[in-house]
Protein backbone atom coordinates (compact mmCIF):
# COMPACT_ATOMS: atom_id res chain seq x y z
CA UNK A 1 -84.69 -23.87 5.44
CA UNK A 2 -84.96 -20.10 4.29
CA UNK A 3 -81.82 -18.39 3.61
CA UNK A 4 -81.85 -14.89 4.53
CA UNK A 5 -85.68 -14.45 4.55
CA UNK A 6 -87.18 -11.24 3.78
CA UNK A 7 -90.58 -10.38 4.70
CA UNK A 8 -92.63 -7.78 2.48
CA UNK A 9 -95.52 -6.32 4.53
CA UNK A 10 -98.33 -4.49 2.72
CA UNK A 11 -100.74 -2.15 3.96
CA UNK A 12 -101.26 0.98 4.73
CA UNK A 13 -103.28 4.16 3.22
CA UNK A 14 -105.40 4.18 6.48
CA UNK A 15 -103.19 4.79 10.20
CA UNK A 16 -105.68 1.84 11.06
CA UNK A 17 -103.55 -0.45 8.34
CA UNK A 18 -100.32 1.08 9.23
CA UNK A 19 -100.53 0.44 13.05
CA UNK A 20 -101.13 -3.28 13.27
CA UNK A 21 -98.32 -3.94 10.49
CA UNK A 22 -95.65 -2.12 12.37
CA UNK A 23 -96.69 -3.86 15.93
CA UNK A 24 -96.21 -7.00 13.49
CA UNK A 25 -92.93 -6.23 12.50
CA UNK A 26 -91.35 -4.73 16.48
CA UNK A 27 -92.29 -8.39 17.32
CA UNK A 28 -90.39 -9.74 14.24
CA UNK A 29 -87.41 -7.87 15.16
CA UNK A 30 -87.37 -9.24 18.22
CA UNK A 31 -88.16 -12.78 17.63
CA UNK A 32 -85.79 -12.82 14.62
CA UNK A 33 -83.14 -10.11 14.62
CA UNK A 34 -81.37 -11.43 10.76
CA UNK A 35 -84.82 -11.11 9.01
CA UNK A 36 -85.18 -8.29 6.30
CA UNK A 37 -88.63 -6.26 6.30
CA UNK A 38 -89.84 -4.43 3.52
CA UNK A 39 -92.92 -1.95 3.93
CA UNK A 40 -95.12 -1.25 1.28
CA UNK A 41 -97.86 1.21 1.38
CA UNK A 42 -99.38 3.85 -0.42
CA UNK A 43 -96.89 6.93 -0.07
CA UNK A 44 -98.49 8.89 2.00
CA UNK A 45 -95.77 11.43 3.67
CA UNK A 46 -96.65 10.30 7.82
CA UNK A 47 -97.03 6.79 6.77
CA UNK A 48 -93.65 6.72 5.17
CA UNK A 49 -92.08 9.04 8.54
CA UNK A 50 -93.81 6.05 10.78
CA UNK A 51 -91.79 3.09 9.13
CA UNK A 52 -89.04 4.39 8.51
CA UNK A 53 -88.84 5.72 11.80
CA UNK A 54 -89.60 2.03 12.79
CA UNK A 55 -86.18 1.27 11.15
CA UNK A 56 -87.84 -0.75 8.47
CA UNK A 57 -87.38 -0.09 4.23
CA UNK A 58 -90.18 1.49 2.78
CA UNK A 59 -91.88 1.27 -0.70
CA UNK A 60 -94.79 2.40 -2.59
CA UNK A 61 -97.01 0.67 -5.50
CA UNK A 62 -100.56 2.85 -6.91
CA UNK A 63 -103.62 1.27 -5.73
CA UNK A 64 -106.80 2.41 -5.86
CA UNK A 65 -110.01 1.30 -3.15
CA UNK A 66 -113.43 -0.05 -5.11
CA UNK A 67 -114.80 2.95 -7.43
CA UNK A 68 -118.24 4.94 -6.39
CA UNK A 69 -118.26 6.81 -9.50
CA UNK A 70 -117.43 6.45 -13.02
CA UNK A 71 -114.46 8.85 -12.63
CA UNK A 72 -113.38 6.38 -9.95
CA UNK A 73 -113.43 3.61 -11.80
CA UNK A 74 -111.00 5.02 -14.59
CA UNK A 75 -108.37 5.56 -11.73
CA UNK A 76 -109.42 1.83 -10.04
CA UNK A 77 -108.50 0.24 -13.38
CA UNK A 78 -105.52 2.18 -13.86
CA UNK A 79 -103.67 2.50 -10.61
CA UNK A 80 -104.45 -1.16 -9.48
CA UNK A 81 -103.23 -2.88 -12.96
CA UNK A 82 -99.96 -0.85 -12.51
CA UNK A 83 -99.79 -1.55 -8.86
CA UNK A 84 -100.11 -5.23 -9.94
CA UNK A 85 -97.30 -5.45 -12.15
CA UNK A 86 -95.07 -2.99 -9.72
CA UNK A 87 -95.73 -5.55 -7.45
CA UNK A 88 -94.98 -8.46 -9.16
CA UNK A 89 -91.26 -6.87 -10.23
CA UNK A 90 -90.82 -5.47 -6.12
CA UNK A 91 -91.47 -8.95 -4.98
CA UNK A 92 -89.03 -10.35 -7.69
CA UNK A 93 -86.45 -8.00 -7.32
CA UNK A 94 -86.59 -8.16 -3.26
CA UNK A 95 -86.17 -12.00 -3.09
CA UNK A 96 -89.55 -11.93 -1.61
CA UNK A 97 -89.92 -14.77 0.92
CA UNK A 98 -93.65 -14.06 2.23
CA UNK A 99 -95.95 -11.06 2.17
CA UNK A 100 -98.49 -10.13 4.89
CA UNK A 101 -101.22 -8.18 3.72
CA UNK A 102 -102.54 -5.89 6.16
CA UNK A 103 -105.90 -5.16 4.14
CA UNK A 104 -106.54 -1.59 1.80
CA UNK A 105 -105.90 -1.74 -1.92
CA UNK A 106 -101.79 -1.86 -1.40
CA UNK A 107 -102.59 -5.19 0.22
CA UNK A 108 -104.56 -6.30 -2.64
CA UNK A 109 -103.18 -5.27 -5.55
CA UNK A 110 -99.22 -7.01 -3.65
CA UNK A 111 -101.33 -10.35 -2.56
CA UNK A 112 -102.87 -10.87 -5.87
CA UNK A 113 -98.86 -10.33 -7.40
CA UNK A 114 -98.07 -12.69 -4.78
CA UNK A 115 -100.65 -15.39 -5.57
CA UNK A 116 -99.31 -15.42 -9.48
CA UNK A 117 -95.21 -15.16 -8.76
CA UNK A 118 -96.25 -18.33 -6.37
CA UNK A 119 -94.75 -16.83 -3.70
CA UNK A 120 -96.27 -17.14 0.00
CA UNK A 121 -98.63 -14.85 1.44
CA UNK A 122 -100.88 -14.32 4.76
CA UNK A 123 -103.40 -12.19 5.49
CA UNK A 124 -104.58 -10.54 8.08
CA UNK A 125 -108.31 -9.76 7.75
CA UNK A 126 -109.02 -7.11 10.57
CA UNK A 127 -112.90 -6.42 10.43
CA UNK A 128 -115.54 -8.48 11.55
CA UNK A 129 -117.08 -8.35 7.82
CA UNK A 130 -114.56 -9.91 5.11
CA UNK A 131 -112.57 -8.16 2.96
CA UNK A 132 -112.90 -8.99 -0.66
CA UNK A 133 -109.58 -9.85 -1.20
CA UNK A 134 -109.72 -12.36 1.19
CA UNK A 135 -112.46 -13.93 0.04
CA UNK A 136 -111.07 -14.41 -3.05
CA UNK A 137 -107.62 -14.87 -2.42
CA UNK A 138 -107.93 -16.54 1.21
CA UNK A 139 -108.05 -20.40 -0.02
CA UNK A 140 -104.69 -19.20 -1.30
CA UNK A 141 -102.81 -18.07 1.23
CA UNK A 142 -100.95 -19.94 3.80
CA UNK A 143 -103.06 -18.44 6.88
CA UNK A 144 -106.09 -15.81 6.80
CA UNK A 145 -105.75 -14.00 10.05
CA UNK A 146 -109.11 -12.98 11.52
CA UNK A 147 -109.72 -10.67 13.87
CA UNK A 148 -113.32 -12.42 15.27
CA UNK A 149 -114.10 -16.16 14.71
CA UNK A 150 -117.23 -15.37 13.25
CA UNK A 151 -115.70 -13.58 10.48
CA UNK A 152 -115.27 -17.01 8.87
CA UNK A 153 -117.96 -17.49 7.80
CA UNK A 154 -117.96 -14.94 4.94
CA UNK A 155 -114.53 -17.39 3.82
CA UNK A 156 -114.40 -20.47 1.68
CA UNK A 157 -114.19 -23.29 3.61
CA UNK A 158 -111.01 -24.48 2.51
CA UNK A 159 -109.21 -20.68 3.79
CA UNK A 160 -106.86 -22.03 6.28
CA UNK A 161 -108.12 -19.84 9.08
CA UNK A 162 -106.23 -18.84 12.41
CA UNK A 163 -108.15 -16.86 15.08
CA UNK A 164 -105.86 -13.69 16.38
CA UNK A 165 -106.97 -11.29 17.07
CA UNK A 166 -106.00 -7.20 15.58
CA UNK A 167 -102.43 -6.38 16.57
CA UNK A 168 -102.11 -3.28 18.86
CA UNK A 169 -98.88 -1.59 19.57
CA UNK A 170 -97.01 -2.32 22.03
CA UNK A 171 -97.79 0.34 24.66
CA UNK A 172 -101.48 -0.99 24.37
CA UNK A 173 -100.42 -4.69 25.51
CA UNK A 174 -98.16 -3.22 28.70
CA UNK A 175 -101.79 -0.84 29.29
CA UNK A 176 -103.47 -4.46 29.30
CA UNK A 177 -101.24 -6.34 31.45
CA UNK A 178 -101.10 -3.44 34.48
CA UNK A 179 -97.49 -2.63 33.09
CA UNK A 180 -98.44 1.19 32.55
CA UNK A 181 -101.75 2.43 34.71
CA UNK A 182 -105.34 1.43 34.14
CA UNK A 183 -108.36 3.37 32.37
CA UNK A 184 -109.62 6.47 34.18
CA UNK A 185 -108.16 9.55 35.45
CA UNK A 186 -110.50 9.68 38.62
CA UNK A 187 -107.66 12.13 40.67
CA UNK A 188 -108.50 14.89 38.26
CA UNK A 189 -111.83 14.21 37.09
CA UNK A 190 -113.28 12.18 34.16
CA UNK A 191 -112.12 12.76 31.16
CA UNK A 192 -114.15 12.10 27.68
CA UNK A 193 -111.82 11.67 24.76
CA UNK A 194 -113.37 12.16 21.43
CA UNK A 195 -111.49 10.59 18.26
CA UNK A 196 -112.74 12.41 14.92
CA UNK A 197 -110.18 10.31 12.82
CA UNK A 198 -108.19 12.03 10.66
CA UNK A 199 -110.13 11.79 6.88
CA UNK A 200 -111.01 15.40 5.78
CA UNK A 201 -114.60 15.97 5.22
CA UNK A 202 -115.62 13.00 6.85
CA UNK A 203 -113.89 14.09 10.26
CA UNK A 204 -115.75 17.57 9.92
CA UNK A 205 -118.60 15.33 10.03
CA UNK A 206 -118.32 14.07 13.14
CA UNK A 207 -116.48 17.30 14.46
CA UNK A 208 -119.91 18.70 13.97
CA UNK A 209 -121.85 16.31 15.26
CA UNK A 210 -120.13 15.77 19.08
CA UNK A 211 -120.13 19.54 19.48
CA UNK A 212 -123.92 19.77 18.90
CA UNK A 213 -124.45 16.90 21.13
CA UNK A 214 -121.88 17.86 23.67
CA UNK A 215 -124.18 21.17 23.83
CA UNK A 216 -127.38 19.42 23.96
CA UNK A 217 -126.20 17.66 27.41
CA UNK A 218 -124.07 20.39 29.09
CA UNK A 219 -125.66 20.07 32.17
CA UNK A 220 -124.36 16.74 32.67
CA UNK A 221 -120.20 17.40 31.81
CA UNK A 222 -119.84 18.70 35.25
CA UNK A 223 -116.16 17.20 36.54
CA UNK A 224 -115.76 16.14 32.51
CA UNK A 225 -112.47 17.30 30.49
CA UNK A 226 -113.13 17.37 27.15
CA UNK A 227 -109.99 16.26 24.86
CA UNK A 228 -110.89 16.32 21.08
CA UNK A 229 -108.83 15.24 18.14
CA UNK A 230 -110.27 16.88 15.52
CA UNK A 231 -108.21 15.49 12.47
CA UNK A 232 -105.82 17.55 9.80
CA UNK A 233 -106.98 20.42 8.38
CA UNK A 234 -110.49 20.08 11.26
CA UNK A 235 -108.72 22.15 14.33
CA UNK A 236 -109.74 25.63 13.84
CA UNK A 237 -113.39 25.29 12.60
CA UNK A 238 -113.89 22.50 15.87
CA UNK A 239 -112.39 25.02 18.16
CA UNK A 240 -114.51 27.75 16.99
CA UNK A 241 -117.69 25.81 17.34
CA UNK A 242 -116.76 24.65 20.95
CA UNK A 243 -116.54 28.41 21.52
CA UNK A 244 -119.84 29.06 19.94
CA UNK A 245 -121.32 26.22 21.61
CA UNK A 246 -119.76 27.99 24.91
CA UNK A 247 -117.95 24.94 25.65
CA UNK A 248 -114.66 24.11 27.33
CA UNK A 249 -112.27 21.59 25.36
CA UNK A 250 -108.81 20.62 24.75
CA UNK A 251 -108.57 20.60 20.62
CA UNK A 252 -105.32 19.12 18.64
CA UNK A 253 -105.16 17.96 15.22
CA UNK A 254 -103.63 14.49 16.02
CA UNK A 255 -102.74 13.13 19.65
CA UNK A 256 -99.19 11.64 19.48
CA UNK A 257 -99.28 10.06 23.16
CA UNK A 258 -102.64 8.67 22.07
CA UNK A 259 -102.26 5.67 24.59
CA UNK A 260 -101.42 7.36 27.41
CA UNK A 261 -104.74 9.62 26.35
CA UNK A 262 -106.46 6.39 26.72
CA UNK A 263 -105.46 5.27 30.01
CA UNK A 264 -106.57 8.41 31.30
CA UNK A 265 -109.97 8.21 29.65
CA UNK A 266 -113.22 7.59 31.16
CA UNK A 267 -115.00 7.20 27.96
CA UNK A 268 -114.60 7.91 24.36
CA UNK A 269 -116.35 8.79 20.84
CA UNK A 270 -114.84 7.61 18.23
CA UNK A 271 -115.00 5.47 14.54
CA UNK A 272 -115.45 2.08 13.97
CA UNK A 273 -112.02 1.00 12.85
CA UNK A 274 -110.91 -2.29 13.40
CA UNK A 275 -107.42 -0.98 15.10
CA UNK A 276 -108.96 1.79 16.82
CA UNK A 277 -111.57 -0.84 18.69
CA UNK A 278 -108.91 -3.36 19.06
CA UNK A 279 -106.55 -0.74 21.26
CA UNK A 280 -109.36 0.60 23.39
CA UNK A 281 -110.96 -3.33 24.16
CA UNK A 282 -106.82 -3.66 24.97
CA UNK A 283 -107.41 -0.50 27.18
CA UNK A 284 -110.86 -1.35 28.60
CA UNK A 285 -112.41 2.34 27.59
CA UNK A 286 -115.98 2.16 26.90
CA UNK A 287 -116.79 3.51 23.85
CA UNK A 288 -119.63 5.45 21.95
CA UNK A 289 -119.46 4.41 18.02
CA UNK A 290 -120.04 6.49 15.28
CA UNK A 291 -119.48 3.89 12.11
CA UNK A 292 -118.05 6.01 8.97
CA UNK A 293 -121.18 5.39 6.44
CA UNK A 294 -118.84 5.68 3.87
CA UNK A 295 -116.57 2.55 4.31
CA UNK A 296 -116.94 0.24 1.37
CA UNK A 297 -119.31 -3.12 2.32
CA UNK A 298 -119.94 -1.31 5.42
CA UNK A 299 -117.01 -3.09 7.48
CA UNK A 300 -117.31 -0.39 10.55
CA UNK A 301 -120.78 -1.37 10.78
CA UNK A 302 -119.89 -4.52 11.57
CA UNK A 303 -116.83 -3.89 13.71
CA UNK A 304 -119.05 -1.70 16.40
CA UNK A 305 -121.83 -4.08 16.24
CA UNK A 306 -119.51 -6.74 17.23
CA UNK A 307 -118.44 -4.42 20.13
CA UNK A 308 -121.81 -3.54 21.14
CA UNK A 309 -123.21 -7.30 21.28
CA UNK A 310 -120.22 -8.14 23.45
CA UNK A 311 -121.78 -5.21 26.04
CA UNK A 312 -118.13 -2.56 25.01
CA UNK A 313 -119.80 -0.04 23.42
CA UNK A 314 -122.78 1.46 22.51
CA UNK A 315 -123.25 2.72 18.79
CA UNK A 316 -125.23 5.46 16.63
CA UNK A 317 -125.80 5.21 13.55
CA UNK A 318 -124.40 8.30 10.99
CA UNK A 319 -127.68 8.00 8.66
CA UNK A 320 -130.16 6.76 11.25
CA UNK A 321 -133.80 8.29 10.92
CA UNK A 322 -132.79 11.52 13.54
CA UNK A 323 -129.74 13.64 13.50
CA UNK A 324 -126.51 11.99 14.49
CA UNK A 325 -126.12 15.11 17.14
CA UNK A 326 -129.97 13.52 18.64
CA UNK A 327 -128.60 10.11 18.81
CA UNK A 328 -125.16 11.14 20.55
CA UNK A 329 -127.01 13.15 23.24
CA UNK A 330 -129.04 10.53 23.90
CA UNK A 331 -126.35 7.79 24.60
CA UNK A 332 -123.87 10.55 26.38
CA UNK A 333 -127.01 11.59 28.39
CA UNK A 334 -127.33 8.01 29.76
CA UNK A 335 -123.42 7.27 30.09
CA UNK A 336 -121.95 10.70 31.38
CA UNK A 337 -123.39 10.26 35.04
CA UNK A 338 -123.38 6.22 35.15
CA UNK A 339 -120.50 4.89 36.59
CA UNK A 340 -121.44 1.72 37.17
CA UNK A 341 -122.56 1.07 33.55
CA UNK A 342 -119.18 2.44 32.26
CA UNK A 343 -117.50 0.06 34.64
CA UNK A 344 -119.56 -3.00 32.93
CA UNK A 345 -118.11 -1.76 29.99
CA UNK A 346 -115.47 -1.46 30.62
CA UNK A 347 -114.91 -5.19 31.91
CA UNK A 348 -116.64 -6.06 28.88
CA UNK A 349 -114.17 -4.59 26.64
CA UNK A 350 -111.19 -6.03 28.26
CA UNK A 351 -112.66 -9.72 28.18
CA UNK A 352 -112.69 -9.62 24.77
CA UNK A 353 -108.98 -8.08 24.13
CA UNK A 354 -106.07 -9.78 22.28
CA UNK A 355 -103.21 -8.21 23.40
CA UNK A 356 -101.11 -11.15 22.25
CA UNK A 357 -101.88 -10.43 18.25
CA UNK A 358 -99.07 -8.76 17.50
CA UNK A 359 -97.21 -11.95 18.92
CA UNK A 360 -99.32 -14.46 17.26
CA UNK A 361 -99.16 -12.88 13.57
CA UNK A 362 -95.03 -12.67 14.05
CA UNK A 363 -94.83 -16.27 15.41
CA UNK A 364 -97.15 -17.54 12.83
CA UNK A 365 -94.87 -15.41 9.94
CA UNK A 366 -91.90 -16.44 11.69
CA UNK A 367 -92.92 -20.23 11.92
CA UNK A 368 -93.41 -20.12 7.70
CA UNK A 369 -90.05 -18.46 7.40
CA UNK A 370 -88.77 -21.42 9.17
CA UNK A 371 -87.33 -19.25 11.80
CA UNK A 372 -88.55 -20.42 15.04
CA UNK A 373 -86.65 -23.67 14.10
CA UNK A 374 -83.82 -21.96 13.54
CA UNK A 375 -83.62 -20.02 16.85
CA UNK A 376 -84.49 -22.96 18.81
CA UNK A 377 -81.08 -24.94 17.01
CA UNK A 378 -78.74 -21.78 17.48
């Protein structure tokens, strides 16, 4: 048996890394109250603020995702061989006793430290396309989370695989399970909730792109609400074009409530992130896709067409052969006045939820730590 186990969880750099890791850890707590977490991620100032606030230590190592450019690939080599060897000394010096990987570059650069200190490791692999770290590293580890049972087939076939699912925070599981009220906010209209993401240029992108579209099917938004998160540093130039577009919306930079915004959402626009489709299939919001184009080996792609075959969500593509504003109006033209079809799915997305994740990941962590055994003898 483990003596005072300490969990290292890696991650981070993306909210849709963070998220997932902390759900993780609240079931942890609660499972095993005497178990020491550690958070590493990449030091970004909100991610730090959201562990921390979590009540969990946090940490940073350099990493750096796969290069596009040569000037990129200077800082890939550089960052990620001294986040190796930080990692190696943080899981030495912390006792390590296993390290989830969450996916990003932090949870690369800590499982491949992991692999050669021999200590422990899981991942979880969140998109429906492999990562590459877990396609190397996967026959290693003691479990490769995925998030859809076809994803194994991109793994070696010795990878002991566990199907689980994408943890979701907690308020997302009660939203699920009838605890806090259902999808829709049909007392005060319908309400279309449209998640830019919060990456800078690419966010503008999109910002752009609904507002054109939004105007190109104003005739049907009669009994809509609008509610827009635009993404830092994106508020001001979206409200202005709503205003030039002659359009009424409710703009923020970042929604903190955001699953209470779901619950009272009829439909959404939004990226393909692995967390972000895992919390509204927990929800049940049908959803309108917009993959990022820029993700490396395309692994939004994959997410929404994962949703979409499963009859959740419909998707448009960001470089498709018309203008992503064409391909919006189109889809909102169709799913603004149908009810019904939102209703389908909206079933649809709910059927294939996994609001237990968050519970499976912990047990399975908890089970390696030998701490389930424990419990059960106290």
């Amino acid at each position: 048996m483990i003596l005072s186990p300490h969990l290292v969880i890696a991650g981070g750099g993306r909210l849709g890394n963070l998220f997932p890791g902390l759900a993780v850890a609240q079931r942890l707590g609660e499972l095993c109250p005497q178990l020491e977490l550690t958070f590493v991620g990449s030091g970004d100032a909100s991610e730090r603020h959201d562990a921390l606030t979590a009540c969990h230590n946090y940490l940073s190592v350099p990493a750096h995702a796969l290069p596009r450019s040569p000037l990129e690939s200077i800082r890939y080599l550089t960052d990620n061989t001294a986040g190796y060897w930080a990692s190696r000394w943080l899981l030495g010096e912390k006792k390590a006793s296993l390290l989830l990987g969450l996916g990003g570059p932090v949870s690369g650069v800590m499982a491949r430290a992991a692999h050669s200190r021999c200590v422990p490791f899981v991942l979880l692999e969140q998109n429906a396309r492999v990562s590459r770290t877990a396609r190397t590293l996967g026959r290693h580890a003691e479990a490769v989370c995925l998030a859809h049972s076809d994803a194994q087939s991109g793994l070696p076939v010795e990878s002991p695989l566990v199907v689980t699912g994408v943890p979701t925070r907690d308020e997302f599981s009660q939203i699920h399970s009838g605890a806090l009220p259902a999808t829709g906010n049909h007392e005060g209209g319908k309400q279309l909730l449209v998640l830019a993401g919060a990456n800078g240029s690419r966010s503008d992108v999109l910002n752009r792109g609904v507002v054109a579209a939004l105007a190109r099917v104003r005739k049907n938004l009669d009994g809509w609400r609008i509610v827009h998160q635009a993404g830092r540093g994106q508020l001001q130039a979206t409200e202005l074009a709503y205003q030039a577009a002659g359009l009424d919306a409710l703009v923020v930079s970042q929604l903190d409530e955001i699953a209470t915004a779901y619950a009272a959402s009829d439909l959404t626009i939004c990226r393909a992130g692995a967390s972000t489709l895992a919390e509204l299939q927990a929800v049940g919001l049908p959803a309108i896709v917009v993959p990022d184009a820029t993700v490396v080996d395309d692994h939004q792609a994959a997410n929404a067409a994962a949703c979409v075959s499963a009859g959740a969500a419909v998707m448009v593509a960001e470089n498709g052969p018309e203008p992503v504003e064409v391909s919006l109006a189109r889809q909102l033209g169709q799913l603004l006045p149908n009810d019904v079809r939102r209703a389908r799915m909206s079933q649809s997305a709910r059927a294939i939820a996994r609001p237990d994740a968050a519970s499976r990941v912990a047990e399975l962590c908890a089970g390696l730590l030998g701490l389930v055994a424990e419990r059960a003898a106290a």
